[in-house]
N, C-alpha and C. Protein backbone atom coordinates (compact mmCIF):
# COMPACT_ATOMS: atom_id res chain seq x y z
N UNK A 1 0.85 -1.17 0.00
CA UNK A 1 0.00 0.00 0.00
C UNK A 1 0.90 1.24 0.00
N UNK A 2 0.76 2.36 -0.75
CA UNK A 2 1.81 3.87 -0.94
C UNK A 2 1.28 4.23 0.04
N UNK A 3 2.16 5.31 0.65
CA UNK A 3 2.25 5.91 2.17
C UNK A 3 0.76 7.00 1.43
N UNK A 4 0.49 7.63 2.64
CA UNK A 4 -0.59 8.16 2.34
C UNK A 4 -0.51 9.84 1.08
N UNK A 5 0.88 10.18 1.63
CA UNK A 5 0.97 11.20 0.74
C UNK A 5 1.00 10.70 -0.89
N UNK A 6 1.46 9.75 -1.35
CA UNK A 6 1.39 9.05 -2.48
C UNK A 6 0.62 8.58 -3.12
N UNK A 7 -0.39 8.30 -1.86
CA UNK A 7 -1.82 7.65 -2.59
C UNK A 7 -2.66 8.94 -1.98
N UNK A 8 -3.00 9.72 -1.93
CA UNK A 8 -3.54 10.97 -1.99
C UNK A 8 -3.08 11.68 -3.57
N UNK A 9 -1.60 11.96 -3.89
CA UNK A 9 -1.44 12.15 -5.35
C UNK A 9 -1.61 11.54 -6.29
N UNK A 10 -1.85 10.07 -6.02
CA UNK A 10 -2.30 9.39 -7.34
C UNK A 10 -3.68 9.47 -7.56
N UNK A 11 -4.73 9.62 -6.63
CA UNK A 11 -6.00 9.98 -6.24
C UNK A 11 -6.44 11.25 -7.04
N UNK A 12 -5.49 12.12 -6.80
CA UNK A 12 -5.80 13.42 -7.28
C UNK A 12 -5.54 13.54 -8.69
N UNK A 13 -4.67 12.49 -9.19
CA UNK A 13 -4.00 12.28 -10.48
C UNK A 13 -5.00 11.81 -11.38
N UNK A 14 -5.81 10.49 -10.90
CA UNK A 14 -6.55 10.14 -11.46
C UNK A 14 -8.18 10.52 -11.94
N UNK A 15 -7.99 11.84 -10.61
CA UNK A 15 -9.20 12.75 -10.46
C UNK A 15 -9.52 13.41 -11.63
N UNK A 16 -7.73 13.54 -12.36
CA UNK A 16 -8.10 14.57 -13.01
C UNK A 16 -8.10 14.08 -14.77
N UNK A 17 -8.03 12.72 -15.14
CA UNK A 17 -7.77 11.75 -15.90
C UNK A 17 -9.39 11.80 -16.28
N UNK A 18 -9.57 12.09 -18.01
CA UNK A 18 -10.82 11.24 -18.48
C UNK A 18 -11.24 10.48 -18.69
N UNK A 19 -12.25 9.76 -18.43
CA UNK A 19 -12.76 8.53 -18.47
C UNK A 19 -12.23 7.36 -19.64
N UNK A 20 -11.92 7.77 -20.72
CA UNK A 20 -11.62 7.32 -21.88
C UNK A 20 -10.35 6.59 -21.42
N UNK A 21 -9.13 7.96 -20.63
CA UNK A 21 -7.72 6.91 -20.49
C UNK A 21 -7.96 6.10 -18.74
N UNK A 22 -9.58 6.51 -17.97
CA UNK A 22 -9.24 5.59 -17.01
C UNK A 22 -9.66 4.10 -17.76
N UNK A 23 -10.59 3.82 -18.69
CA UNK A 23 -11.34 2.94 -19.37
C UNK A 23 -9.68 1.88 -19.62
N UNK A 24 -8.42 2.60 -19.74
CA UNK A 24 -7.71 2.41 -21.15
C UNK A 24 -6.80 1.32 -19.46
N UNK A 25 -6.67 2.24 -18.58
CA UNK A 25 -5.67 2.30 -17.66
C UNK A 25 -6.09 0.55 -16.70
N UNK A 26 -7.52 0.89 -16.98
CA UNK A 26 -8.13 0.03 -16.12
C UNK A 26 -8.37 -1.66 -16.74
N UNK A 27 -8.34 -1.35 -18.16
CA UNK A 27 -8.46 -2.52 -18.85
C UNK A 27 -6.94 -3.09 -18.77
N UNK A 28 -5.66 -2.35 -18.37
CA UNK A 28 -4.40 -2.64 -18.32
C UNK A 28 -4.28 -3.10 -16.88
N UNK A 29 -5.42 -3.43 -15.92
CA UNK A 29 -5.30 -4.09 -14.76
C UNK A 29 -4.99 -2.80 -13.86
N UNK A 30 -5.34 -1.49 -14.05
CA UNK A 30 -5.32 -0.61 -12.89
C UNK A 30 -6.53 -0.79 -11.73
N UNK A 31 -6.67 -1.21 -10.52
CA UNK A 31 -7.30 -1.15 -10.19
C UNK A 31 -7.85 -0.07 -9.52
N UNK A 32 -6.91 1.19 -9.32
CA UNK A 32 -7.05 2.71 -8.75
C UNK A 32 -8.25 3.34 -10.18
N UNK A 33 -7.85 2.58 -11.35
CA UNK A 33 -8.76 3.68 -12.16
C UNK A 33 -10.06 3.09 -12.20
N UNK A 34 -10.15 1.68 -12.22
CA UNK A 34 -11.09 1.28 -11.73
C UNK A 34 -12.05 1.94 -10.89
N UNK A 35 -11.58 2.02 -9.89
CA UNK A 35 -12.47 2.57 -8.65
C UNK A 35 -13.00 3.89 -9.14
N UNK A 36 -11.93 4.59 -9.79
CA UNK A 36 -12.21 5.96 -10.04
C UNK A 36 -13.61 6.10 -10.75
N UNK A 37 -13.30 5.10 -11.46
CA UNK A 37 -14.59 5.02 -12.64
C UNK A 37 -16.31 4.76 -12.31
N UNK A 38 -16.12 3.96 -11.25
CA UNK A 38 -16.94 3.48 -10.18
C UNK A 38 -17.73 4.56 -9.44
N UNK A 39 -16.44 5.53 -8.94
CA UNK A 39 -16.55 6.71 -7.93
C UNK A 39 -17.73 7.84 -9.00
N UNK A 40 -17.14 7.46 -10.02
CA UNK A 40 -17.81 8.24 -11.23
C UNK A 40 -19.02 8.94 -11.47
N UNK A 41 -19.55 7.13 -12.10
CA UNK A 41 -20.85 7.11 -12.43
C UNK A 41 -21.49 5.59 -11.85
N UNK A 42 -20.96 5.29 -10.72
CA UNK A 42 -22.40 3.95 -10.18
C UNK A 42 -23.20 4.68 -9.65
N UNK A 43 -23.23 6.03 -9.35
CA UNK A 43 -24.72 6.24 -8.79
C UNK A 43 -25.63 6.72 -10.09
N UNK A 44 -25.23 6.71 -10.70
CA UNK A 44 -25.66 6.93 -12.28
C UNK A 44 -26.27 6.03 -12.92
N UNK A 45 -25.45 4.77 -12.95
CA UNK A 45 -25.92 3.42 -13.08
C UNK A 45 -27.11 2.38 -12.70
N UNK A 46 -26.63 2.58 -10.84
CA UNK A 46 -27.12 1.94 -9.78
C UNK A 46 -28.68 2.95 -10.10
N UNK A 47 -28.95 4.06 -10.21
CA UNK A 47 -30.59 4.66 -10.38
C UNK A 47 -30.68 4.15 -11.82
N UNK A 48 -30.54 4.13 -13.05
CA UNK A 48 -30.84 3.53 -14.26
C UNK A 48 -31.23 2.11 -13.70
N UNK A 49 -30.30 1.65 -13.25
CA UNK A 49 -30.77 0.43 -12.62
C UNK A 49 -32.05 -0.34 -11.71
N UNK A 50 -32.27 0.88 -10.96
CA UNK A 50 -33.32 0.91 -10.05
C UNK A 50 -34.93 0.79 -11.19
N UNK A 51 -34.52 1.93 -11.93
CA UNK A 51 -35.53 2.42 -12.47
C UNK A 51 -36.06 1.67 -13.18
N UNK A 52 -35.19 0.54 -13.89
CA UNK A 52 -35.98 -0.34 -14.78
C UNK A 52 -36.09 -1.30 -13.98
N UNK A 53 -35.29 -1.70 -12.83
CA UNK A 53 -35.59 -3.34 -12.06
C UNK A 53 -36.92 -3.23 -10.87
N UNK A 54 -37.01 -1.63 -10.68
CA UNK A 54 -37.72 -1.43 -9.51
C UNK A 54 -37.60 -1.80 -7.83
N UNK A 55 -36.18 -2.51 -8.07
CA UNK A 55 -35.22 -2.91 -6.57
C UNK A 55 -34.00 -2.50 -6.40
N UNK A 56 -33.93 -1.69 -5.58
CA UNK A 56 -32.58 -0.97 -4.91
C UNK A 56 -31.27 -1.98 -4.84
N UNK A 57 -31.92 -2.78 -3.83
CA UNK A 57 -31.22 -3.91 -3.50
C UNK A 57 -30.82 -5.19 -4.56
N UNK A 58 -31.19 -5.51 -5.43
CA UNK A 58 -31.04 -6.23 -6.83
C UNK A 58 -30.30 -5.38 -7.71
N UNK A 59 -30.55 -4.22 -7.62
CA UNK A 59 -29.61 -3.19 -8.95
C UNK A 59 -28.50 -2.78 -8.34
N UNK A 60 -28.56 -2.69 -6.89
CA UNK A 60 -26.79 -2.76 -6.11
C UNK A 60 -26.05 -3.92 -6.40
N UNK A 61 -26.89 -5.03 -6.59
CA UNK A 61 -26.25 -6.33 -6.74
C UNK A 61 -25.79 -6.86 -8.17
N UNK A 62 -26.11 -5.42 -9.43
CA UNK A 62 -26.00 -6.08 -10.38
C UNK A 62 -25.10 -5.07 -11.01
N UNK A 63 -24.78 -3.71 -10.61
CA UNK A 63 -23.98 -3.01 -10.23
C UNK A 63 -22.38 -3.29 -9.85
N UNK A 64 -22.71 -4.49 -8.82
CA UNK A 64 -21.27 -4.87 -8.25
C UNK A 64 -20.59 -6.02 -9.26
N UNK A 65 -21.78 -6.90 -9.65
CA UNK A 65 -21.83 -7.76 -10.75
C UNK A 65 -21.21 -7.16 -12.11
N UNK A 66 -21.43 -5.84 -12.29
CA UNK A 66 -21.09 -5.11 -13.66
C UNK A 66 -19.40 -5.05 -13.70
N UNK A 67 -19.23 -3.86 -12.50
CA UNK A 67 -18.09 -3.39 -11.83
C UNK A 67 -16.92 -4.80 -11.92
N UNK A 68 -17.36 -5.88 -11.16
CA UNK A 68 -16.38 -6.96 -11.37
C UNK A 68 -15.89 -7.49 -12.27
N UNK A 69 -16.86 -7.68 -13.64
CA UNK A 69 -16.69 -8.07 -14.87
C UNK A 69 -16.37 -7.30 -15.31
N UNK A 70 -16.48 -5.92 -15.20
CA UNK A 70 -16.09 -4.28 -16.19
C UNK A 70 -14.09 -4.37 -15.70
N UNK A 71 -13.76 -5.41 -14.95
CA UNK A 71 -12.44 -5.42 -14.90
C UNK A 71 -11.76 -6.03 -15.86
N UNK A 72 -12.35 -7.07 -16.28
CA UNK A 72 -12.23 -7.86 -17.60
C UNK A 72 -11.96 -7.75 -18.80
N UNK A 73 -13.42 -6.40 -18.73
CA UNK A 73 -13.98 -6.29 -20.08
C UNK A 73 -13.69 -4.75 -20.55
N UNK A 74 -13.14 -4.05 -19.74
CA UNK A 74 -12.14 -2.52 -20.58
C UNK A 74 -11.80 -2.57 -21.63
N UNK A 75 -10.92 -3.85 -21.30
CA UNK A 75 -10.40 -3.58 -23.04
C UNK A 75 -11.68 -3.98 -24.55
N UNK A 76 -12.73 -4.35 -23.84
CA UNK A 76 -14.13 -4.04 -25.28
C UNK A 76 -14.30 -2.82 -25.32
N UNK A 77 -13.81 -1.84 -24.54
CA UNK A 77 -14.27 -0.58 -24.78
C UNK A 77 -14.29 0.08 -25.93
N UNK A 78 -14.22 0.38 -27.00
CA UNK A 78 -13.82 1.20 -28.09
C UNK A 78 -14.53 2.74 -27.87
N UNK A 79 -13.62 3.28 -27.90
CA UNK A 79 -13.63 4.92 -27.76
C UNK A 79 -14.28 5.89 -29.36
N UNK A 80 -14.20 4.99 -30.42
CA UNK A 80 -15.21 5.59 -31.45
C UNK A 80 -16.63 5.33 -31.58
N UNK A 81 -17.13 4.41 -30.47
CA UNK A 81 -18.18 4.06 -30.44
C UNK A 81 -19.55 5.26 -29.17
N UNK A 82 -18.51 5.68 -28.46
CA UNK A 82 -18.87 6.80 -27.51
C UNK A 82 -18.40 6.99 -26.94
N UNK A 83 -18.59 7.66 -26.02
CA UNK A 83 -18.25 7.78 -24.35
C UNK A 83 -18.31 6.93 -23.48
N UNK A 84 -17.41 6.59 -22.41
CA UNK A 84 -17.54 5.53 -21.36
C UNK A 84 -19.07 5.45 -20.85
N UNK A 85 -19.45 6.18 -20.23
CA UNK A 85 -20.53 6.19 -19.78
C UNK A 85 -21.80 6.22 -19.98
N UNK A 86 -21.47 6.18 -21.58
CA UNK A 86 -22.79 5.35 -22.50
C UNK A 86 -22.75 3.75 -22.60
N UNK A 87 -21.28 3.99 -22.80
CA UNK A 87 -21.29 2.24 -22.54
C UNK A 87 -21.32 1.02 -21.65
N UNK A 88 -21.18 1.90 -20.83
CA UNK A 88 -21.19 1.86 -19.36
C UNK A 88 -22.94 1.54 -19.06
N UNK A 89 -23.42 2.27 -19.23
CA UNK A 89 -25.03 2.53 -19.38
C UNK A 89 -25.97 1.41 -19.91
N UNK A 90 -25.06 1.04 -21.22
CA UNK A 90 -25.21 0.38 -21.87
C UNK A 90 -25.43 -0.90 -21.74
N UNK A 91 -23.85 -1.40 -20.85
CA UNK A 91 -23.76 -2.51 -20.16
C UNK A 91 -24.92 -3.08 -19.23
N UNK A 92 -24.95 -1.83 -18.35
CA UNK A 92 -26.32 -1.54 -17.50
C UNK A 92 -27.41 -2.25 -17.64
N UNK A 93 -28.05 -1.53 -19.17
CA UNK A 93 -28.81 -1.58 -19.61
C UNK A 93 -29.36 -3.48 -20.11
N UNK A 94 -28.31 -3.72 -20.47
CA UNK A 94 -28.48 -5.08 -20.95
C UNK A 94 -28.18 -6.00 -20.31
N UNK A 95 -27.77 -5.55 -18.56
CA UNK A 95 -27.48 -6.92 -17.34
C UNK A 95 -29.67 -6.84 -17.22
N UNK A 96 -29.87 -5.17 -17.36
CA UNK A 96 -31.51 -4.83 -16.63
C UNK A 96 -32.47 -5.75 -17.01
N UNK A 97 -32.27 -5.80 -18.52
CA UNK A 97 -32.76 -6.47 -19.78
C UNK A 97 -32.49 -8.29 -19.22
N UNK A 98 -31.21 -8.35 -19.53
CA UNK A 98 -31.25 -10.38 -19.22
C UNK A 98 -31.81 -10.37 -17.26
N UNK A 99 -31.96 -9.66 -16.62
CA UNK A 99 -32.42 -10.03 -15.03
C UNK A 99 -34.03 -9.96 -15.36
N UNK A 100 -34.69 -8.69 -15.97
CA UNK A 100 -36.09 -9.74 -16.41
C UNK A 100 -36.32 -10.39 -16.88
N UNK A 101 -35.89 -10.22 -17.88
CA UNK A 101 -36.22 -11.84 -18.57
C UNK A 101 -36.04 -13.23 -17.75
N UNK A 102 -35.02 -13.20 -17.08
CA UNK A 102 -34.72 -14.05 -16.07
C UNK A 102 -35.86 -14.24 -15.37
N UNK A 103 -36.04 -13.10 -14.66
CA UNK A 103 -37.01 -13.10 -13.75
C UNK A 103 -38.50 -13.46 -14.37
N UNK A 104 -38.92 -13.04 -15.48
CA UNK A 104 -40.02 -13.32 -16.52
C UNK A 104 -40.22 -14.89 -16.13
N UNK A 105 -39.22 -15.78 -17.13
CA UNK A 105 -38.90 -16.84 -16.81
C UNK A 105 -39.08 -18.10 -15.75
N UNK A 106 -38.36 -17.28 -14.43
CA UNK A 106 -38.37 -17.74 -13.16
C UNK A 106 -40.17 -17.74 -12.76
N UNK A 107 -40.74 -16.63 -12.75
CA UNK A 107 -42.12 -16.01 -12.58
C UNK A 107 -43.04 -17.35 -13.02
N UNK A 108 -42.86 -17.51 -14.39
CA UNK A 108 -43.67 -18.11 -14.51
C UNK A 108 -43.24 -20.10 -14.35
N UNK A 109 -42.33 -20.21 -14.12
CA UNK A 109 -42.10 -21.24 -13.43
C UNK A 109 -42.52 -21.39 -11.95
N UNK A 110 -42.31 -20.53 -11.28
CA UNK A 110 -42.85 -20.28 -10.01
C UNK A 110 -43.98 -20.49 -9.92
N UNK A 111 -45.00 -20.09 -10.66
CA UNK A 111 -46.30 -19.66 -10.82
C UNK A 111 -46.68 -21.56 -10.92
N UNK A 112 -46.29 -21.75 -12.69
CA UNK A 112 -46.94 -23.12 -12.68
C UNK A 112 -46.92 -24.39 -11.34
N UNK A 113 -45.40 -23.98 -10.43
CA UNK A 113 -45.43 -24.49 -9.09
C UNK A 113 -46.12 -24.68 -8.24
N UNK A 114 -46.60 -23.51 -8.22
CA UNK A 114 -47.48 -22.85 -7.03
C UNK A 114 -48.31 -23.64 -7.10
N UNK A 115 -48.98 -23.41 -8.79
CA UNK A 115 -50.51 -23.81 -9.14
C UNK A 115 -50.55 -25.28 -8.84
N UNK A 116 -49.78 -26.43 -8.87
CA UNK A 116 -49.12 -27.71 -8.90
C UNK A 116 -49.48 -27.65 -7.06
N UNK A 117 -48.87 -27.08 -6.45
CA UNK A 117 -48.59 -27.42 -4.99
C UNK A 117 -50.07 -26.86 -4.66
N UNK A 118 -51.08 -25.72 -5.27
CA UNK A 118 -52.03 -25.63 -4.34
C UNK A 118 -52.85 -26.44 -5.41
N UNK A 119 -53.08 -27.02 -6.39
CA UNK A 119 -53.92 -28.56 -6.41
C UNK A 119 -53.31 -29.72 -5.66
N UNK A 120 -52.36 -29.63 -5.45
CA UNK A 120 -52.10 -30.97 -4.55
C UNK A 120 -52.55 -30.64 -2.91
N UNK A 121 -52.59 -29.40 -2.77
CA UNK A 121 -52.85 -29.57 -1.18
C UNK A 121 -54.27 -28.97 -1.20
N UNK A 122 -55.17 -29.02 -2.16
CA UNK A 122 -56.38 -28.72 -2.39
C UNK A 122 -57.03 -30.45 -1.95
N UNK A 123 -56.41 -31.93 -2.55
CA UNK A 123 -56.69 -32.89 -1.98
C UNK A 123 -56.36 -33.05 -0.66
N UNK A 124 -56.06 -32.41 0.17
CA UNK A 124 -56.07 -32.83 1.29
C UNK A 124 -57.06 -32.70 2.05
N UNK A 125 -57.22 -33.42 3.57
CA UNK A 125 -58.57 -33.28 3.79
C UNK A 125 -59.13 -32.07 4.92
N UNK A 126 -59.98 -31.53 4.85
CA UNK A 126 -60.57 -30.36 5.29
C UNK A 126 -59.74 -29.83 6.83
N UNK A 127 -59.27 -30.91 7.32
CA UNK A 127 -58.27 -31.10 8.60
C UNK A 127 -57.15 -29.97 8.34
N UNK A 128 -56.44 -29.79 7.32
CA UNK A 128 -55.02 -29.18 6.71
C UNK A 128 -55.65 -27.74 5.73
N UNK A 129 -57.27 -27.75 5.68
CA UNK A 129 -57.34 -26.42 5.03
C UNK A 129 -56.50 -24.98 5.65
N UNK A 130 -57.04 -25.06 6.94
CA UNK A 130 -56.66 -23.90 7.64
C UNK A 130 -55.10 -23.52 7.51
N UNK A 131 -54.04 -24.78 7.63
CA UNK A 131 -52.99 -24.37 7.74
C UNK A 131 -52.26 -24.52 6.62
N UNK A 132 -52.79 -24.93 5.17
CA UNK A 132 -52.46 -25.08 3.95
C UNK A 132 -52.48 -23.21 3.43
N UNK A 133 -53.78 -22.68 4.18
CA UNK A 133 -53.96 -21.38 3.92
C UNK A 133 -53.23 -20.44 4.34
N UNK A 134 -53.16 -20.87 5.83
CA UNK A 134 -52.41 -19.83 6.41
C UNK A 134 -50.51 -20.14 6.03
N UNK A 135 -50.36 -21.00 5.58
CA UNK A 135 -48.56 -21.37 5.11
C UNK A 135 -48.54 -19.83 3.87
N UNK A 136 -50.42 -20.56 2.92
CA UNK A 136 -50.25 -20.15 1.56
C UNK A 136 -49.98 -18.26 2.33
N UNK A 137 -50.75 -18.04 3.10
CA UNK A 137 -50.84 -16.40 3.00
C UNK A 137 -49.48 -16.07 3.70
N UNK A 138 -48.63 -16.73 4.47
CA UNK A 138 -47.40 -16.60 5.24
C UNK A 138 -46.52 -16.20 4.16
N UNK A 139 -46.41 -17.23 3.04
CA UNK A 139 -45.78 -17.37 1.93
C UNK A 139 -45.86 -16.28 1.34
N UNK A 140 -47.32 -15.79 0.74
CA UNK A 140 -47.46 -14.42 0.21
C UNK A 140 -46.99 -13.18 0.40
N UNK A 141 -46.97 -13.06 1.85
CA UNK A 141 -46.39 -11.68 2.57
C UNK A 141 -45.13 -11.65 2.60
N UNK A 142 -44.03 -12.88 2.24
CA UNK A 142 -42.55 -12.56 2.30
C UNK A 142 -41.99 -11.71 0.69
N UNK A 143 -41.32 -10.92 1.08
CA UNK A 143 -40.82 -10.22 -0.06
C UNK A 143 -40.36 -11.16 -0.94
N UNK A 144 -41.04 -10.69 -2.60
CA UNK A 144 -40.68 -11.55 -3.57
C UNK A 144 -39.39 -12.26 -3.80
N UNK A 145 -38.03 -11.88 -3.16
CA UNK A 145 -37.22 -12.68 -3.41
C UNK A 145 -36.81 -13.83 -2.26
N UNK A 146 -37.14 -13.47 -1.27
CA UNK A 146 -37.29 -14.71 -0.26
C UNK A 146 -38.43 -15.51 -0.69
N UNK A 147 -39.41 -15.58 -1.20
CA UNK A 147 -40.22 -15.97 -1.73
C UNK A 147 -40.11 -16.88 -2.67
N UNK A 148 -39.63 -16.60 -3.68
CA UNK A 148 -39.18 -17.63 -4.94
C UNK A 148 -38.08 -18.06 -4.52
N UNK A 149 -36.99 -17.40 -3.57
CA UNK A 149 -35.75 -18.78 -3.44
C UNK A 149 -36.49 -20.05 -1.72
N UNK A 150 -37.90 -19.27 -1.61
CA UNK A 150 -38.12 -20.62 -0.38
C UNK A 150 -38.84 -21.64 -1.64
N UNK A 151 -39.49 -20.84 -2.43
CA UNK A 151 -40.29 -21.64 -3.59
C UNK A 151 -39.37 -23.12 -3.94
N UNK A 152 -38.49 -22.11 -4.89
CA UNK A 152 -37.45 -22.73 -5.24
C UNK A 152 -36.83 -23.99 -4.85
N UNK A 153 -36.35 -23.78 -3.64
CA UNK A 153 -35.56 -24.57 -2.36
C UNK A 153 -36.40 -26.01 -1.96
N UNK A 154 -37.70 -25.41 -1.42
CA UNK A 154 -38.84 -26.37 -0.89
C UNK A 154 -39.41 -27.12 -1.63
N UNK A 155 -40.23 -26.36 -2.47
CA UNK A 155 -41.31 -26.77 -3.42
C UNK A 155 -41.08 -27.54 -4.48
N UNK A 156 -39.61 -26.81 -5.45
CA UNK A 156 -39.04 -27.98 -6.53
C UNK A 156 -38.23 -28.51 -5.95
N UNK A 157 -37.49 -28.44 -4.86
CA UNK A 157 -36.22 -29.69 -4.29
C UNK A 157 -35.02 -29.38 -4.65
N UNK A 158 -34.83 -27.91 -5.74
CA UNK A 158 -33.33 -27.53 -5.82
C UNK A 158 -32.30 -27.10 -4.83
N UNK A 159 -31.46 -27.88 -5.11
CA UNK A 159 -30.19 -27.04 -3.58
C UNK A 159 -29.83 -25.81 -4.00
N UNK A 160 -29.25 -24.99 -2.83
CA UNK A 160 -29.27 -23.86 -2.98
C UNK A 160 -27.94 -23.44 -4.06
N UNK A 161 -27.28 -23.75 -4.40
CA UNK A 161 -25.90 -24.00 -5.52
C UNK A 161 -27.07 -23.75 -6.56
N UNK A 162 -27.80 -25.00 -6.74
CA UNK A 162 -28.47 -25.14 -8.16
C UNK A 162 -29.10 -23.76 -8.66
N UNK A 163 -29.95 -22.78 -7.18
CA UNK A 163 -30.58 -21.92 -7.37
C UNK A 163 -29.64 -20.92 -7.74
N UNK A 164 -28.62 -20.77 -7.12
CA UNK A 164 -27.60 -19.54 -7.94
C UNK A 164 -27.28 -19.59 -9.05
N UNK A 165 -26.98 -20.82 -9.04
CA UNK A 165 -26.44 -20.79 -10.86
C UNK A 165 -27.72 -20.63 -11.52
N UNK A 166 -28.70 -21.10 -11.77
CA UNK A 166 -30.05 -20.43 -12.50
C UNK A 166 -30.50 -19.67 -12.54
N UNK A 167 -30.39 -18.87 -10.93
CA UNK A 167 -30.50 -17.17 -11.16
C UNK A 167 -29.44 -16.61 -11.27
N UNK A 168 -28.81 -16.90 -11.58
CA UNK A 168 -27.27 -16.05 -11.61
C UNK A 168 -26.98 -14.91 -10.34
N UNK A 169 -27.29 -15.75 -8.94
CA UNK A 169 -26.96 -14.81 -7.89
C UNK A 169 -26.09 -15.54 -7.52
N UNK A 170 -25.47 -15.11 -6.76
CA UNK A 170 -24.28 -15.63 -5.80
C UNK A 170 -24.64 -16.37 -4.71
N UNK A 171 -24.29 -17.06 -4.13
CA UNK A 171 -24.35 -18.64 -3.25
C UNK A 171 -24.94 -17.87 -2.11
N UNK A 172 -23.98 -17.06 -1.71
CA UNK A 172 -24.36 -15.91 -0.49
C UNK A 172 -25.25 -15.47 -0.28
N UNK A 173 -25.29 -15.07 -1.23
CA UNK A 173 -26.85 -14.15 -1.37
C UNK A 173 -28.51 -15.10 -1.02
N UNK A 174 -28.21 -15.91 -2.24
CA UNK A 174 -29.49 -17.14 -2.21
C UNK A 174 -29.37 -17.78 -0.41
N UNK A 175 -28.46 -17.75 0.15
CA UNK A 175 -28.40 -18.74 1.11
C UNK A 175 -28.67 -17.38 2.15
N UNK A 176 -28.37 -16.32 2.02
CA UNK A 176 -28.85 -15.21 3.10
C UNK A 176 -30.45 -15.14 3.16
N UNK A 177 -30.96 -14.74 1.45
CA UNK A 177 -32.46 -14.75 1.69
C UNK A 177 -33.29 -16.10 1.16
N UNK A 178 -32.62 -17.34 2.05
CA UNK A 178 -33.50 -18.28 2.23
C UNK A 178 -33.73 -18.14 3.67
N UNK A 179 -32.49 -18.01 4.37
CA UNK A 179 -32.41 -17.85 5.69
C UNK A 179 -33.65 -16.72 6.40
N UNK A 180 -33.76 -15.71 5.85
CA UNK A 180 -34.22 -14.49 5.89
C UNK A 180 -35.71 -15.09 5.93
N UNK A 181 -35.99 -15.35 4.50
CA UNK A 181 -37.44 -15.82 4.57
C UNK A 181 -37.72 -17.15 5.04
N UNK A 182 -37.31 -17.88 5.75
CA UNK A 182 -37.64 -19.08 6.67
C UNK A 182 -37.84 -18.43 7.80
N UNK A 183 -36.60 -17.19 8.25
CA UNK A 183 -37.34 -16.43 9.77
C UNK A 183 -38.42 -15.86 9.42
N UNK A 184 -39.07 -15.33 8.69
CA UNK A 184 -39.94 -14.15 8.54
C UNK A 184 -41.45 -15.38 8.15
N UNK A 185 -41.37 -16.40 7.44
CA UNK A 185 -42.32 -17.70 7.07
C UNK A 185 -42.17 -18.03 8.91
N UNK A 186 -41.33 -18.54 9.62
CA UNK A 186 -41.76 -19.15 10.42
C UNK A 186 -42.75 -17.92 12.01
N UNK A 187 -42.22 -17.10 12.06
CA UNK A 187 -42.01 -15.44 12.63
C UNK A 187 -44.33 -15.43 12.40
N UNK A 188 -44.01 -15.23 10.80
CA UNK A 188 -45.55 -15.35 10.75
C UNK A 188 -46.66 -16.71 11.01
N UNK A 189 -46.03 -17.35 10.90
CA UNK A 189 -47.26 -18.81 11.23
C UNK A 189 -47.02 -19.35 12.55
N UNK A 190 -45.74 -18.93 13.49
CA UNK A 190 -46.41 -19.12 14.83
C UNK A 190 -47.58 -17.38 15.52
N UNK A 191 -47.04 -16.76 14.89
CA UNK A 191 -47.94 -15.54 14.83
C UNK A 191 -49.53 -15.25 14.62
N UNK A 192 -49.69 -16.53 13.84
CA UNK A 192 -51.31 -16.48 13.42
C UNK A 192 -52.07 -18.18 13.96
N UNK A 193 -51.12 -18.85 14.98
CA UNK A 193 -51.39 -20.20 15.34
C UNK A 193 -52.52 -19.89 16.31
């Protein structure tokens, strides 16, 4: 790590560097211009992001997802094609694009699930209505993404590995908000016992 006066001038150095040669610097494995670039325009991004996913928390996550791969992928940049931060935008634009569709996808897999699990527990006998209902409305009230990864998890039998790699989230993540919505599923149905 440079003593602080050193990395304060390279800071300021890079402050003053356009996007084009941090694009150039960063695809050469800089990771200072990197950041710079980051420092830039992710809040730029991260709201484009918001705006079409409608989740804060999913467009931070796809954001960081960009950023990691945008270490990679500098050198696709071409500088006659625009400005960084169209392409940048761009990139954005087309993680926003493949996460619905994803999600499109997922939705209606979910859905035909659902419909599958509440005819099967529609045969059961009048004994299990009450708490077939109250699981179903427990289920309902957890935020949509604890929701489809308890779906997921429970209902089709995928391990939680399987579920990341199909949604393309990270292990962490899927395994935080299964955790999350098993407290908040269990939280509500001793709540309404």
């Amino acid at each position: 790590m440079p003593p602080p006066d050193l990395a304060t001038s390279i800071a300021e150095s890079l402050g003053s560097l356009d996007d084009v040669t941090l694009m150039h610097l960063a695809s050469a494995g800089d990771s200072s211009a990197l950041a710079e670039i980051y420092d830039r325009h992710a809040p730029l991004i991260h709201s484009v992001l918001t705006q079409k996913l409608g989740d804060p928390v999913e467009s931070q996550d796809i954001l960081h997802d960009i950023f990691v791969k945008l270490h990679t992928k500098c050198a696709h940049y071409n500088p006659a094609f625009g400005k960084p931060v169209a392409w940048l935008l761009t990139v954005a634009r087309n993680a926003a694009i493949d996460k619905l569709r994803k999600r499109s996808l997922h939705q209606k897999y979910v859905n035909q699930q659902m419909q599958e699990y509440e005819e099967n527990a529609s045969m059961h006998s009048a004994v299990h209505q009450d708490e077939v209902a109250l699981l179903h409305h427990c289920i309902g009230i957890l935020p949509n993404q604890q929701r489809d990864m308890l779906q997921l998890a429970y209902f089709s039998g995928l391990t939680q590995q399987e579920i990341s790699d199909s949604m393309d989230q990270p292990l962490g993540s899927v395994k935080a908000w299964i955790r999350r919505g098993l407290v908040k599923l269990k939280d509500c149905v001793e709540g309404n016992l």
